[in-house]
PDB file of N, CA and C in Angstrom:
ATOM      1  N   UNK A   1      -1.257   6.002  16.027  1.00  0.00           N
ATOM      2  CA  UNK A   1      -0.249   5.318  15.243  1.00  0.00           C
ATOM      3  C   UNK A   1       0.135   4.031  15.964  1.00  0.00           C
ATOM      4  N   UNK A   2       0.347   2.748  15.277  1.00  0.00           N
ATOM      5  CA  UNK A   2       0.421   2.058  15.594  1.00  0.00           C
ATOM      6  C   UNK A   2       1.686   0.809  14.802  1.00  0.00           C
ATOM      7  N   UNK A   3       2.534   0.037  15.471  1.00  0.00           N
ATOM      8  CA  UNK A   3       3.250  -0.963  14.671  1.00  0.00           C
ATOM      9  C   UNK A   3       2.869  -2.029  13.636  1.00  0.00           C
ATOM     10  N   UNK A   4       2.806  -1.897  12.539  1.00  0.00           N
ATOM     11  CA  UNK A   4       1.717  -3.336  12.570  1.00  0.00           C
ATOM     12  C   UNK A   4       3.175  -4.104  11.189  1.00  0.00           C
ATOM     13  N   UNK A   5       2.584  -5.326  10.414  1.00  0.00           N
ATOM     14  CA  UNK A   5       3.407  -5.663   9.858  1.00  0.00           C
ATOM     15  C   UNK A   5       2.298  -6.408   8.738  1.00  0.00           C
ATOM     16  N   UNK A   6       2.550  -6.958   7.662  1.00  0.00           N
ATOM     17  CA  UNK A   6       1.733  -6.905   6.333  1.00  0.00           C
ATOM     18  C   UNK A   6       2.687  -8.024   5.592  1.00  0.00           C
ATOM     19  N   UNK A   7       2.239  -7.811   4.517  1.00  0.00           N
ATOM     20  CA  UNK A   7       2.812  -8.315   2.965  1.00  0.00           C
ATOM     21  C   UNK A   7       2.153  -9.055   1.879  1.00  0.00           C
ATOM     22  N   UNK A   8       2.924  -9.176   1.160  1.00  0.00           N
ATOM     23  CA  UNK A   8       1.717 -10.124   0.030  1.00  0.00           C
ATOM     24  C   UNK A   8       1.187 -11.195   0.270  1.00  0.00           C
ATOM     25  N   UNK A   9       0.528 -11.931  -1.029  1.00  0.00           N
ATOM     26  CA  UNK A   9      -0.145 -13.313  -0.229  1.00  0.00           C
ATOM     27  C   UNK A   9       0.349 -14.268  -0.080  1.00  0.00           C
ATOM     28  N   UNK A  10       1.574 -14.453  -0.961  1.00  0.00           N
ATOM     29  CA  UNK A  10       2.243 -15.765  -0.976  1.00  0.00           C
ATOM     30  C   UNK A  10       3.491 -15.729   0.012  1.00  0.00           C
ATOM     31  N   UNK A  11       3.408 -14.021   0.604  1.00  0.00           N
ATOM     32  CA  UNK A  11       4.434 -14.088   2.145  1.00  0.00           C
ATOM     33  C   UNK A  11       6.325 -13.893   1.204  1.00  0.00           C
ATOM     34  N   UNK A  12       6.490 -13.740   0.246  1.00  0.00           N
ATOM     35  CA  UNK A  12       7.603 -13.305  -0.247  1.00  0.00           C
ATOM     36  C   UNK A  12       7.863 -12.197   0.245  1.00  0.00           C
ATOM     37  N   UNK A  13       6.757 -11.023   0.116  1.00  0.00           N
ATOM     38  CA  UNK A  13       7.125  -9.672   0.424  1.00  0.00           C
ATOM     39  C   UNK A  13       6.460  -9.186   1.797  1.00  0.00           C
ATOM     40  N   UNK A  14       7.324  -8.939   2.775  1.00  0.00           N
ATOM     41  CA  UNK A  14       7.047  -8.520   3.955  1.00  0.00           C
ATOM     42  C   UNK A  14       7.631  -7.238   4.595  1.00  0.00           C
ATOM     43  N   UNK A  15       6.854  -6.562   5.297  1.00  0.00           N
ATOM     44  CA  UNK A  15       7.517  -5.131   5.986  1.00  0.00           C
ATOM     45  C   UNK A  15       6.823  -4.961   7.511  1.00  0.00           C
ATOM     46  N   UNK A  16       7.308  -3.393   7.720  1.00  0.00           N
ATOM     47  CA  UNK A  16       7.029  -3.449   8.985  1.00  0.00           C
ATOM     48  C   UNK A  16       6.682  -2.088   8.689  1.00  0.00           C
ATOM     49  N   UNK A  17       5.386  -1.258   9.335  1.00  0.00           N
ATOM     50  CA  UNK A  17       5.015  -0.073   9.225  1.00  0.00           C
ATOM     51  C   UNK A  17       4.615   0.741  10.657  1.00  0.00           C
ATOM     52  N   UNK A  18       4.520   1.776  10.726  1.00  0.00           N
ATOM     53  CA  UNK A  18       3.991   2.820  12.095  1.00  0.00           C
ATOM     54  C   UNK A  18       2.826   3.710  10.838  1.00  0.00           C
ATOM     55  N   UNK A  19       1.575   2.922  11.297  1.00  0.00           N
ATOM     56  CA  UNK A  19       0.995   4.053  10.828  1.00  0.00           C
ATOM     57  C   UNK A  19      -0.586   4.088  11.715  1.00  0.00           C
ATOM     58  N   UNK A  20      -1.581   4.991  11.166  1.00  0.00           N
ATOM     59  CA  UNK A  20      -2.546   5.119  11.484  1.00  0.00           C
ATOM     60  C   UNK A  20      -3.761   4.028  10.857  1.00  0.00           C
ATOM     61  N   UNK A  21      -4.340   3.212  11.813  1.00  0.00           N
ATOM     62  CA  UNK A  21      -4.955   2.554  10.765  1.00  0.00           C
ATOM     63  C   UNK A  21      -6.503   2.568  10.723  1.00  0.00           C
ATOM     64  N   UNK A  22      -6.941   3.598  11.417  1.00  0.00           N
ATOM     65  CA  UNK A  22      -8.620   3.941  12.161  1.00  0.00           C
ATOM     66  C   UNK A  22      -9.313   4.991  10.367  1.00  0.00           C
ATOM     67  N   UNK A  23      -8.364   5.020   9.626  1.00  0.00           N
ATOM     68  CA  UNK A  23      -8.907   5.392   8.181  1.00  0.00           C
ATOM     69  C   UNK A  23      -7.894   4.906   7.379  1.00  0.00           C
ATOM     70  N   UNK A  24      -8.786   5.363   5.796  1.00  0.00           N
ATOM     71  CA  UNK A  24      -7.853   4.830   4.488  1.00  0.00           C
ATOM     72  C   UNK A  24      -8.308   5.890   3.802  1.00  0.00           C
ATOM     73  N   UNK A  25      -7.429   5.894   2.720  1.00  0.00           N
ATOM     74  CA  UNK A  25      -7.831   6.567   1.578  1.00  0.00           C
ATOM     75  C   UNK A  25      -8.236   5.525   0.498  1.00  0.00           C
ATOM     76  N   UNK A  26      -9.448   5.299  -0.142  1.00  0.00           N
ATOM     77  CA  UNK A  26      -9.950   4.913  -1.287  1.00  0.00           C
ATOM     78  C   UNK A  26      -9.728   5.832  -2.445  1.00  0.00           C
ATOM     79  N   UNK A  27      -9.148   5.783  -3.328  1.00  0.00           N
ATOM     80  CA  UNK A  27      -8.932   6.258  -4.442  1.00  0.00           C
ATOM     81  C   UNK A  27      -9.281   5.718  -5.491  1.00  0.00           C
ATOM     82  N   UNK A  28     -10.258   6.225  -6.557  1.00  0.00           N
ATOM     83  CA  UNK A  28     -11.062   6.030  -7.830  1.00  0.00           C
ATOM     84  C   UNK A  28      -9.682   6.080  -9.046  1.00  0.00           C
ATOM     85  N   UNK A  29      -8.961   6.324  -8.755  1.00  0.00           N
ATOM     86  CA  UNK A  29      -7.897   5.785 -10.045  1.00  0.00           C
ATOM     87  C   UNK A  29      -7.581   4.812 -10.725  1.00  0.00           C
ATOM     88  N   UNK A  30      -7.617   4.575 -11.787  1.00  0.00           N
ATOM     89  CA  UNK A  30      -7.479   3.113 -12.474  1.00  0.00           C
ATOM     90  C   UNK A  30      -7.054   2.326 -12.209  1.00  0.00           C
ATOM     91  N   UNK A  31      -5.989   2.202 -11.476  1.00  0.00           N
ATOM     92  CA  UNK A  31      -5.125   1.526 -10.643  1.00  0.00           C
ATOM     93  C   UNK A  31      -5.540   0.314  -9.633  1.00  0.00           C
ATOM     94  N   UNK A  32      -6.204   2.018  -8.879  1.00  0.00           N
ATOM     95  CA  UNK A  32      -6.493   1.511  -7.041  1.00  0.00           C
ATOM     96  C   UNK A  32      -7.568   1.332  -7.308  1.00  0.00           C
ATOM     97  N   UNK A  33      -8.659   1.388  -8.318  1.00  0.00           N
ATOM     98  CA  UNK A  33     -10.205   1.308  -8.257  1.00  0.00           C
ATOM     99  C   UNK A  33      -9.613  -0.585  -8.851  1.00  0.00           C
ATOM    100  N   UNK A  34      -9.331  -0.858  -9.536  1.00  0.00           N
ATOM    101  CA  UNK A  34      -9.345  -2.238 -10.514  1.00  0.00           C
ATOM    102  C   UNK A  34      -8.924  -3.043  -9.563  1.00  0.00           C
ATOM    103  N   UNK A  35      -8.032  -2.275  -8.498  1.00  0.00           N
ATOM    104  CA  UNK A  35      -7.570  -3.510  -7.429  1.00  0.00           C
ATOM    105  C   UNK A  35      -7.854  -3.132  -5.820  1.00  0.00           C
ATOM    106  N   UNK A  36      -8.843  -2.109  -5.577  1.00  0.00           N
ATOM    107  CA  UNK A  36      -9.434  -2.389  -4.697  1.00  0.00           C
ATOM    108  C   UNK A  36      -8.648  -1.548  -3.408  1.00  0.00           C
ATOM    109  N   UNK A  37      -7.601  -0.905  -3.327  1.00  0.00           N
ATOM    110  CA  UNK A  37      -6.852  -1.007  -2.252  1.00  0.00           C
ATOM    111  C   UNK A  37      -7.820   0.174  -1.282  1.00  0.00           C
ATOM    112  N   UNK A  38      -7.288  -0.218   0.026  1.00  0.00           N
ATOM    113  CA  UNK A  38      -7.452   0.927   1.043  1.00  0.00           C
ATOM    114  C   UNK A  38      -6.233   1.337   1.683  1.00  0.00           C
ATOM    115  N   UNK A  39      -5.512   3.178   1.129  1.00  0.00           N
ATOM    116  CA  UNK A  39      -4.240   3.113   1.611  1.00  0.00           C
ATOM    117  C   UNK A  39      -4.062   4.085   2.717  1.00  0.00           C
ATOM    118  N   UNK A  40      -3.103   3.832   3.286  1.00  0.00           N
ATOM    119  CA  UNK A  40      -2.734   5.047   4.262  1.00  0.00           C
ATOM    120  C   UNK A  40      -1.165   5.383   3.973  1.00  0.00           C
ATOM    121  N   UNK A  41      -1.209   6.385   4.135  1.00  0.00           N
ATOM    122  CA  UNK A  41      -0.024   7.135   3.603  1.00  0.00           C
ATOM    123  C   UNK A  41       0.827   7.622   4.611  1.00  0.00           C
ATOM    124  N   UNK A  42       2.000   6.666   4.854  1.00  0.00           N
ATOM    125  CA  UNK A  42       3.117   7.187   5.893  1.00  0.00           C
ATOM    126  C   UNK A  42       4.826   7.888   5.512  1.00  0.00           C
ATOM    127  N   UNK A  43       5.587   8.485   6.298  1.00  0.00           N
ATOM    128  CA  UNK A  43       6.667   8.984   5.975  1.00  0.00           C
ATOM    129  C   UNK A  43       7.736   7.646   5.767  1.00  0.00           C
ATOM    130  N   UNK A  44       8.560   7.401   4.846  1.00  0.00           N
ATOM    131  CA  UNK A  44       9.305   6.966   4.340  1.00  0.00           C
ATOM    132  C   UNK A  44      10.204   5.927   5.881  1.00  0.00           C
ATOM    133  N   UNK A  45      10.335   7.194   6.431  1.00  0.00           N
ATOM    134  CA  UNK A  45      11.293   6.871   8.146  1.00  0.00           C
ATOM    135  C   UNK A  45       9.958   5.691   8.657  1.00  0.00           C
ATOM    136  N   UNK A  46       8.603   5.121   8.736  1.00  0.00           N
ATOM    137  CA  UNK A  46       7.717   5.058   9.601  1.00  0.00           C
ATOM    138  C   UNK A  46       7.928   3.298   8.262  1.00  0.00           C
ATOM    139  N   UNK A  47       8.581   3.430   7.351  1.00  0.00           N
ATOM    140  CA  UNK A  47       8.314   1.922   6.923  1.00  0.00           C
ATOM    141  C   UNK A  47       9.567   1.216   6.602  1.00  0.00           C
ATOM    142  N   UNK A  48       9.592  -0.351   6.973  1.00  0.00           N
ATOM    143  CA  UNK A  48      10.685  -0.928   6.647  1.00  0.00           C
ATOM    144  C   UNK A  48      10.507  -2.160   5.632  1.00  0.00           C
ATOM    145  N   UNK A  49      10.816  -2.365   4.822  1.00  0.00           N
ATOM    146  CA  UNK A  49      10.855  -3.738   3.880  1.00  0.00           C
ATOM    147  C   UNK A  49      11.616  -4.875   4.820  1.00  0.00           C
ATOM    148  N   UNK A  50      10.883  -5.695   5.295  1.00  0.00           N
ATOM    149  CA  UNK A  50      11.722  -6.660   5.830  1.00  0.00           C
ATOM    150  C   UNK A  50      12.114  -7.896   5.101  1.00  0.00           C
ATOM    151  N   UNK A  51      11.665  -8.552   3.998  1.00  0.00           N
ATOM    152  CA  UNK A  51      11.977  -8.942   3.123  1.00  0.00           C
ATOM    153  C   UNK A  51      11.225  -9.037   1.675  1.00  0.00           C
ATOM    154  N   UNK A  52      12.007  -9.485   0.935  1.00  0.00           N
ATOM    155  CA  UNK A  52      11.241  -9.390  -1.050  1.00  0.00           C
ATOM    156  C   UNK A  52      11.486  -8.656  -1.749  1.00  0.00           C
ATOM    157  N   UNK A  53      12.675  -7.677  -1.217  1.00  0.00           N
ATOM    158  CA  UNK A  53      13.043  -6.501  -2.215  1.00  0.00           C
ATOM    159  C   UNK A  53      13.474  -7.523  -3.876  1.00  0.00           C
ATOM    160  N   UNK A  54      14.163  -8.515  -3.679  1.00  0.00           N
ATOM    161  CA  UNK A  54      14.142  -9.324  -5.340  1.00  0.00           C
ATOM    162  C   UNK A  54      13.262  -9.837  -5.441  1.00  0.00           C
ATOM    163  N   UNK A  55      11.951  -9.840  -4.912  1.00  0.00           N
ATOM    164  CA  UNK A  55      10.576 -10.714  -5.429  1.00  0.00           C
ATOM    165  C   UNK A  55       9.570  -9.121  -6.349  1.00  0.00           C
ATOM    166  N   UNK A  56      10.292  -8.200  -5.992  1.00  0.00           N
ATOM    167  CA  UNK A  56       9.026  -6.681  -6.185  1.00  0.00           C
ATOM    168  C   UNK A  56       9.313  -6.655  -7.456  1.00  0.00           C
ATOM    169  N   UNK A  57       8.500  -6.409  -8.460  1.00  0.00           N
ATOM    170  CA  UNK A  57       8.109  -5.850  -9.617  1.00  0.00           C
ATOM    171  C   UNK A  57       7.533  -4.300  -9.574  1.00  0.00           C
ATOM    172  N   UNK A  58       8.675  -3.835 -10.462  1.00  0.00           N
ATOM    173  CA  UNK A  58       7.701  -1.938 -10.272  1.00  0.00           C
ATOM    174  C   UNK A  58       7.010  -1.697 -11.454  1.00  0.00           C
ATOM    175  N   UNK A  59       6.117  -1.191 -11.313  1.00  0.00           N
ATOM    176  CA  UNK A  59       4.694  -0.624 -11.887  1.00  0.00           C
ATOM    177  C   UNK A  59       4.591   1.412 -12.030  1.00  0.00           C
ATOM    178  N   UNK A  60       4.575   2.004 -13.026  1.00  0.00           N
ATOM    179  CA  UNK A  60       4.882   3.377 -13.104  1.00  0.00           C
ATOM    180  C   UNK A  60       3.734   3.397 -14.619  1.00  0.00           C
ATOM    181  N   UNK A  61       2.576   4.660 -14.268  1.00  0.00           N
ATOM    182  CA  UNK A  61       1.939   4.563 -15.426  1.00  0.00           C
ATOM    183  C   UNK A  61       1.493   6.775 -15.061  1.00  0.00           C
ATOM    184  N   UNK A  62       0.529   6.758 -16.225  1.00  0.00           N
ATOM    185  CA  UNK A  62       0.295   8.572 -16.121  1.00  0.00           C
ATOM    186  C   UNK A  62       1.752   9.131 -15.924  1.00  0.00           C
ATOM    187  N   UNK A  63       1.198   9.908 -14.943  1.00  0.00           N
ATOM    188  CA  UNK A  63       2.813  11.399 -14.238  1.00  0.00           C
ATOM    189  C   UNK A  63       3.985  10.596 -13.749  1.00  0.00           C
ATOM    190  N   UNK A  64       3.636   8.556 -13.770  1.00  0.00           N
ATOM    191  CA  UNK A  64       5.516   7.816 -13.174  1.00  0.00           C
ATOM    192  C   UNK A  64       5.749   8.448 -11.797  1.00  0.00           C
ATOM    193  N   UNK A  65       4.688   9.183 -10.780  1.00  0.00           N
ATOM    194  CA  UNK A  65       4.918   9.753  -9.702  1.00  0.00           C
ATOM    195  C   UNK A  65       4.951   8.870  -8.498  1.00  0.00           C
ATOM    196  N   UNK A  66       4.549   8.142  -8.446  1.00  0.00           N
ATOM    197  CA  UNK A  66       4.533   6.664  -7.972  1.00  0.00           C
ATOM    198  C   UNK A  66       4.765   5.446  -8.103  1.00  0.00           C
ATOM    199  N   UNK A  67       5.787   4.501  -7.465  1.00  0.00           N
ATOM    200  CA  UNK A  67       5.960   3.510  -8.114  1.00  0.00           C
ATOM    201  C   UNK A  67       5.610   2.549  -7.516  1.00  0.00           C
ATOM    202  N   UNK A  68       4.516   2.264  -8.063  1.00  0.00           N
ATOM    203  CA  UNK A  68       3.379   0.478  -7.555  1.00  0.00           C
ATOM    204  C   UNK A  68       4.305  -0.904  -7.843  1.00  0.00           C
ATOM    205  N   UNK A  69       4.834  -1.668  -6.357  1.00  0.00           N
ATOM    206  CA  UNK A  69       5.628  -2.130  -6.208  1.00  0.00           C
ATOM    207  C   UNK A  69       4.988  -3.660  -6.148  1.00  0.00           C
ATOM    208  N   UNK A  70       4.842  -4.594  -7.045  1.00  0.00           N
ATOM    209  CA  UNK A  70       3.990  -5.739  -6.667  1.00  0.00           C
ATOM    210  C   UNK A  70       4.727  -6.910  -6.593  1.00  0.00           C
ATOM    211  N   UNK A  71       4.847  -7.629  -6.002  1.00  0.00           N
ATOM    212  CA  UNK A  71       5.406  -9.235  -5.811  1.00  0.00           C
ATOM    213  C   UNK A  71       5.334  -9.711  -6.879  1.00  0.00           C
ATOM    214  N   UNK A  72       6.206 -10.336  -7.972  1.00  0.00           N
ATOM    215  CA  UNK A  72       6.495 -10.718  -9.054  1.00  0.00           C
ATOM    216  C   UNK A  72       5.575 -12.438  -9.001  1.00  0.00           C
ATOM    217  N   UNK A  73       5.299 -12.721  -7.681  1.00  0.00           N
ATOM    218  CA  UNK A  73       4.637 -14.565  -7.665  1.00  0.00           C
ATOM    219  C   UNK A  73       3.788 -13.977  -8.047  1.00  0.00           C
ATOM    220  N   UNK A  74       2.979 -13.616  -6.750  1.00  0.00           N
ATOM    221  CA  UNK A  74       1.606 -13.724  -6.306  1.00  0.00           C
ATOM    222  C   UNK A  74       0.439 -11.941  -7.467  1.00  0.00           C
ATOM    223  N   UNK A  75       1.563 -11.391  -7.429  1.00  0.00           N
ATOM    224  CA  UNK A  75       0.905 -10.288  -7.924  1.00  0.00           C
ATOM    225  C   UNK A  75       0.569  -9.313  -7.177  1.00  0.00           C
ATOM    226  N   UNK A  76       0.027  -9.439  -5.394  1.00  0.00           N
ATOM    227  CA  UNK A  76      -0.276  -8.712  -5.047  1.00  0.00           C
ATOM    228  C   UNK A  76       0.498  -7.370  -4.837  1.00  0.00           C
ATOM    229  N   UNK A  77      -0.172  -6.199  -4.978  1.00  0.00           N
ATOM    230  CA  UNK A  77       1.163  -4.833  -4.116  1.00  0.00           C
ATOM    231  C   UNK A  77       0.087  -4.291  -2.239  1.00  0.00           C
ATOM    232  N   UNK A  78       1.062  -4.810  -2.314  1.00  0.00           N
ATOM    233  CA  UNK A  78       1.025  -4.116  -0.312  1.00  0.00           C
ATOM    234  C   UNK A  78       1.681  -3.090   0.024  1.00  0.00           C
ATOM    235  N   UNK A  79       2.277  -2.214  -1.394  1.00  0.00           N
ATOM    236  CA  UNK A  79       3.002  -0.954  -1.213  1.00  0.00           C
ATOM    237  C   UNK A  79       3.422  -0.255  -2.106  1.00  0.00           C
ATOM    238  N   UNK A  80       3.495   0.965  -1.940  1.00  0.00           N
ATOM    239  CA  UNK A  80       3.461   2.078  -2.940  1.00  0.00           C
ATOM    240  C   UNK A  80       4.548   3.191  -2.900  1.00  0.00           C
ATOM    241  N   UNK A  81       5.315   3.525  -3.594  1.00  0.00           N
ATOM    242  CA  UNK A  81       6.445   4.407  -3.187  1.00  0.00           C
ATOM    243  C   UNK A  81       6.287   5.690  -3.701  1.00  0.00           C
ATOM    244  N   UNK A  82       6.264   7.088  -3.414  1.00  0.00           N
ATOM    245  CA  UNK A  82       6.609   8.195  -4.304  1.00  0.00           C
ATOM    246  C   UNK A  82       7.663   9.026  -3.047  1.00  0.00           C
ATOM    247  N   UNK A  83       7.795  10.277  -3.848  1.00  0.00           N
ATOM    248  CA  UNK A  83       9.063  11.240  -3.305  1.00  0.00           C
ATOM    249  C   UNK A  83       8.006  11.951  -1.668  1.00  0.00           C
ATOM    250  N   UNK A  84       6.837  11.877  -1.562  1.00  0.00           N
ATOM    251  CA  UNK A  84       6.070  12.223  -0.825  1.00  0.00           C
ATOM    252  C   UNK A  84       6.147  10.966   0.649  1.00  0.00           C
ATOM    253  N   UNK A  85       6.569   9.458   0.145  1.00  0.00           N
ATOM    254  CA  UNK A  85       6.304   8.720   1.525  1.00  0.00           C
ATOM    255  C   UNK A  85       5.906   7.560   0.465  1.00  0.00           C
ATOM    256  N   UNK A  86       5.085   6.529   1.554  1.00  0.00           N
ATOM    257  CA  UNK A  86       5.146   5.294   1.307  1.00  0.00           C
ATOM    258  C   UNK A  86       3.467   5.232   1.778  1.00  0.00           C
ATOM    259  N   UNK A  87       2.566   4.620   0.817  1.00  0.00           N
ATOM    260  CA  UNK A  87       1.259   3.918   0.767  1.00  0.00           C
ATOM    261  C   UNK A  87       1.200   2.373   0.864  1.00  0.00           C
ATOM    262  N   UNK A  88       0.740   2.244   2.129  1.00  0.00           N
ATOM    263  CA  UNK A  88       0.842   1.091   2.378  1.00  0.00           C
ATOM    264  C   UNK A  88      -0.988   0.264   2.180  1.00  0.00           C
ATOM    265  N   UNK A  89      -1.087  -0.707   1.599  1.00  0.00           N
ATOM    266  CA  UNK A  89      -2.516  -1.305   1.274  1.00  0.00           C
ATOM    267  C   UNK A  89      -2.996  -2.429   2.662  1.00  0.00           C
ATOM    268  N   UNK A  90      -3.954  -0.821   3.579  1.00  0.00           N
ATOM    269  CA  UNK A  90      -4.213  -2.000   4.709  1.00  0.00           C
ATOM    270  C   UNK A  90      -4.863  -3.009   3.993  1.00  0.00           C
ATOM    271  N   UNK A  91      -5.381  -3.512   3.111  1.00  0.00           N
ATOM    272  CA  UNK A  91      -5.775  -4.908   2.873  1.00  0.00           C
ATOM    273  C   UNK A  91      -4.758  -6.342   3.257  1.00  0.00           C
ATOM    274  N   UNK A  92      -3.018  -5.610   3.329  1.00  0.00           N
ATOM    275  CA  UNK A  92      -2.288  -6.402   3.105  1.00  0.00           C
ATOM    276  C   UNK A  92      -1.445  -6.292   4.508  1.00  0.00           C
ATOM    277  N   UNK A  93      -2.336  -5.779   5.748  1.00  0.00           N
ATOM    278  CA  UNK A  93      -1.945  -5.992   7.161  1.00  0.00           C
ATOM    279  C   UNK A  93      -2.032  -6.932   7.602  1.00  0.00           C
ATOM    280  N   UNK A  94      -1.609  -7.440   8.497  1.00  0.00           N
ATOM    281  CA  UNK A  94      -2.153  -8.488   9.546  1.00  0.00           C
ATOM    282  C   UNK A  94      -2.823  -8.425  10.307  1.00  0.00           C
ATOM    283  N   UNK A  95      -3.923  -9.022  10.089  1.00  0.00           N
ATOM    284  CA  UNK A  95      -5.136  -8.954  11.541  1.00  0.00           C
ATOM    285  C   UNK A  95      -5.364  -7.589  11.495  1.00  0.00           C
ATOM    286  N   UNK A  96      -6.019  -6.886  10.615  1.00  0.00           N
ATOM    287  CA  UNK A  96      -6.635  -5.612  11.059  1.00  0.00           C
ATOM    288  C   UNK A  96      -8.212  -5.968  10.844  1.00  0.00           C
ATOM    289  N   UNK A  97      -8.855  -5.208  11.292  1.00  0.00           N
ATOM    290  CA  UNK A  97     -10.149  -5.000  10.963  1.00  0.00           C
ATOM    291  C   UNK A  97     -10.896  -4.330   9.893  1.00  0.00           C
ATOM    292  N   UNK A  98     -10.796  -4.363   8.679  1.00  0.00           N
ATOM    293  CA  UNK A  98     -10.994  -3.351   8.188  1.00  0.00           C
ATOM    294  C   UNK A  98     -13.036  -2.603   8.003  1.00  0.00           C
ATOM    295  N   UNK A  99     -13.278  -3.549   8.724  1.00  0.00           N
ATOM    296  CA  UNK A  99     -14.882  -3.119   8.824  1.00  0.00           C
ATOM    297  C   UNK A  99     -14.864  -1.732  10.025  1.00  0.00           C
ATOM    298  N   UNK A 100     -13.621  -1.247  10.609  1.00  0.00           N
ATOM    299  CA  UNK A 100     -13.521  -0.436  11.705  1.00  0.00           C
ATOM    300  C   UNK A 100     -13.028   0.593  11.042  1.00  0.00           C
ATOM    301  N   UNK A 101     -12.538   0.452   9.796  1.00  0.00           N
ATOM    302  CA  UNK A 101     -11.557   1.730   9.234  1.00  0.00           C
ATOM    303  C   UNK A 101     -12.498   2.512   8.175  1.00  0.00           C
ATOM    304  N   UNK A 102     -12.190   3.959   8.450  1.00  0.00           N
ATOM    305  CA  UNK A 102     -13.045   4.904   8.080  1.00  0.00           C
ATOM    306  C   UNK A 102     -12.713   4.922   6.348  1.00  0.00           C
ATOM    307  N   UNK A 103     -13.091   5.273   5.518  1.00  0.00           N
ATOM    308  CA  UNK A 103     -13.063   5.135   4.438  1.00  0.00           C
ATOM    309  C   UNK A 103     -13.014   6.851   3.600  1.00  0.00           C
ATOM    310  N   UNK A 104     -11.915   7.280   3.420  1.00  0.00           N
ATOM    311  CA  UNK A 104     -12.038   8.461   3.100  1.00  0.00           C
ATOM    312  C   UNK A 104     -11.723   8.524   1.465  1.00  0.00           C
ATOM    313  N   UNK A 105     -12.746   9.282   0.856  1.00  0.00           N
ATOM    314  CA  UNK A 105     -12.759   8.834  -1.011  1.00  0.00           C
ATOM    315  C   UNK A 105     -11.724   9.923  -1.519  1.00  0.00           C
ATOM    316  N   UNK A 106     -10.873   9.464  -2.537  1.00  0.00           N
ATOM    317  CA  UNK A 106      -9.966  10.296  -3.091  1.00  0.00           C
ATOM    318  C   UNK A 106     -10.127  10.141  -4.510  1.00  0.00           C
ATOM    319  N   UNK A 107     -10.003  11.324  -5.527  1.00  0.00           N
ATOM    320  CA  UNK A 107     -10.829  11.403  -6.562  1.00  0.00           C
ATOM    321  C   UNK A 107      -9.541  11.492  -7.176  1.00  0.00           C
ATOM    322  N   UNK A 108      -8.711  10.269  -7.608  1.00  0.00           N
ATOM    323  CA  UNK A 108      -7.519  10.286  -8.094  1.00  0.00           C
ATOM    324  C   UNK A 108      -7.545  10.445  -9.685  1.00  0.00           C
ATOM    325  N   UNK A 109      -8.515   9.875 -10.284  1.00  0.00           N
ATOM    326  CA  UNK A 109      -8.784  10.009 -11.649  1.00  0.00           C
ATOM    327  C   UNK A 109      -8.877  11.710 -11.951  1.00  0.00           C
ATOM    328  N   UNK A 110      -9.349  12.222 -11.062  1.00  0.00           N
ATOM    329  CA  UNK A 110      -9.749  14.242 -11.099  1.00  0.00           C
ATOM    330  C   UNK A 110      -7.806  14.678 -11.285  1.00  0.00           C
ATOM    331  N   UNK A 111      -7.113  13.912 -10.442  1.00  0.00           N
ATOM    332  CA  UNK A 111      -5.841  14.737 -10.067  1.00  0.00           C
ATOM    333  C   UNK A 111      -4.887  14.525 -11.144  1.00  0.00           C
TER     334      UNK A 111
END
C-alpha cells in the first residue's frame, strides 16, 4: 500500500488515496469496458477528495449500487463510490506505471 494522489484531466478534481497499486481490476461492464478504467478498490477511511467536490457529476445506472463520479469539464471519472469503499481509476494517478500493474479481469456484465 502506498500514498499516491490522482485526478481528472483538466486538474478540477483531485484526491489523495492509500492503496495497492501492483494490480487492477478490469471490469467488462458497460461502463468500465466503454471507458477503459483499471480500478482498485480501497476502504472509504484510505481516500480523501482534496478538491472538485462542485466540479463532480454523479452517474448511477443498472442496481444505482455505485455512484460514477465524473468531473462535469473534462468528463473524466478518477472515482467511484459504493456502500462497499471507493474505486479509484489508476489511469487517473500520478506517475504510475501502469505497464507494471497486474491486470485482474472482472466479469461485471455476469454480476
Amino acid at each position: 500500500m502506498e500514498k499516491v494522489a490522482g485526478g481528472c484531466h483538466c486538474g478540477a478534481v483531485r484526491f489523495t488515496a492509500t492503496a495497492d497499486l501492483s494490480k487492477a481490476v478490469e471490469c467488462n461492464c458497460t461502463i468500465c469496458e466503454k471507458k477503459g478504467s483499471l480500478l482498485s478498490f480501497i476502504s472509504a477511511e484510505d481516500f480523501a477528495l482534496v478538491s472538485g467536490e462542485d466540479a463532480l457529476t454523479d452517474y448511477l445506472f443498472n442496481k444505482k449500487a455505485i455512484t460514477h463520479r465524473f468531473c462535469s469539464t473534462c468528463g473524466v471519472e478518477s472515482f467511484a463510490q459504493s456502500a462497499g469503499g471507493v474505486m479509484i481509476n489508476l489511469r487517473c494517478i500520478n506517475d504510475v506505471d501502469l505497464g507494471e500493474v497486474e491486470r485482474l479481469a472482472f466479469d461485471g456484465r455476469s454480476a
